[in-house]
Protein backbone atom coordinates (compact mmCIF):
# COMPACT_ATOMS: atom_id res chain seq x y z
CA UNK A 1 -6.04 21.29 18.68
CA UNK A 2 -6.39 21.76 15.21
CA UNK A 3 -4.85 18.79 12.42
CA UNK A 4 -2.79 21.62 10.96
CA UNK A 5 -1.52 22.15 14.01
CA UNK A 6 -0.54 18.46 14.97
CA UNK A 7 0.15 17.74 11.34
CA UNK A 8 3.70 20.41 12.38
CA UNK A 9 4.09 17.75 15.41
CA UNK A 10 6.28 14.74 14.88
CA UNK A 11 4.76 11.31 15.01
CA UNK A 12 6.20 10.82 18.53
CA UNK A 13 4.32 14.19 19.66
CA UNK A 14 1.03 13.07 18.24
CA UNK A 15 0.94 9.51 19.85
CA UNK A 16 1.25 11.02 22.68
CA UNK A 17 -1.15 13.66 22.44
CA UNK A 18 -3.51 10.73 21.47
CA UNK A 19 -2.40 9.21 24.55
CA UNK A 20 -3.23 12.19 26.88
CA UNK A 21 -6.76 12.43 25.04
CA UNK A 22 -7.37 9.16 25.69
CA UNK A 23 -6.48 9.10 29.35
CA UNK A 24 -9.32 12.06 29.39
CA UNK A 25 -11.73 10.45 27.96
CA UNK A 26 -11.39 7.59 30.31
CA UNK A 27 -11.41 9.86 32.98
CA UNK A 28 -14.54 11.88 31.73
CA UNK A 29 -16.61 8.65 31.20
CA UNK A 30 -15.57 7.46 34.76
CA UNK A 31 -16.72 10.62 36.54
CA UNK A 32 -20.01 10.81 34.11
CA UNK A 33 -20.84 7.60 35.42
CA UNK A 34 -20.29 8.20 38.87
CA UNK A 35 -22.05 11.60 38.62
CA UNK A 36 -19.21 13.61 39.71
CA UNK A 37 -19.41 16.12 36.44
CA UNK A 38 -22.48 17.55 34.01
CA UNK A 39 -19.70 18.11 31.09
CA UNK A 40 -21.53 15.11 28.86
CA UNK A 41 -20.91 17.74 25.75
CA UNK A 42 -16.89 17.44 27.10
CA UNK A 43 -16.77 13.54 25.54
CA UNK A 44 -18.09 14.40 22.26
CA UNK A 45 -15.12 17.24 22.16
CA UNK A 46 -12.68 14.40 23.20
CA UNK A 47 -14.37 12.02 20.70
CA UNK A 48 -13.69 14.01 17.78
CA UNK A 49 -10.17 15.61 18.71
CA UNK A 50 -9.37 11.55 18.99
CA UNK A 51 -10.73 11.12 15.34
CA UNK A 52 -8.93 13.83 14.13
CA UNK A 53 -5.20 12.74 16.11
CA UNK A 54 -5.89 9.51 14.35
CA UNK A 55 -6.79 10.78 11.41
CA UNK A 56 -3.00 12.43 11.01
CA UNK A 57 -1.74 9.55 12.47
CA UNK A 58 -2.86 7.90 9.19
CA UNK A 59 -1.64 10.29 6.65
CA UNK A 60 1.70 10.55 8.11
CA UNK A 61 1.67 6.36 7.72
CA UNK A 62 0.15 6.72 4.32
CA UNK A 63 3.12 9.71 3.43
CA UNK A 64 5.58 6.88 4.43
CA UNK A 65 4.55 3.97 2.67
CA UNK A 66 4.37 6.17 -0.67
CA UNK A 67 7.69 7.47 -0.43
């Protein structure tokens, strides 16, 4: 997803999409180290949509605070 795209979202809606991404990383990690999946390149995706959820996370804190 791109930040303009969760930037639209309300703060409720992108906690929980940092939720879900989180929950797949876990996920992703656990069946990497069991060996069930090749995806390794999958976690780096995850890694930075994760950044990037927190990222607007931020901004919409920072809009508040300067309001």
């Amino acid at each position: 997803m791109m930040a303009s795209e969760l930037r639209a979202k309300s703060t409720a809606d992108v906690k929980l999409e940092l939720i879900e991404l989180l929950r797949a990383q876990f996920s992703l990690r656990m069946q990497v180290a069991t060996q069930q999946t090749n995806k390794t390149s999958e976690l780096g995706k995850l890694r930075k949509s994760i950044a990037r959820v927190r990222t607007v996370l931020r901004e919409n804190e920072l809009k508040a605070v300067n309001k």
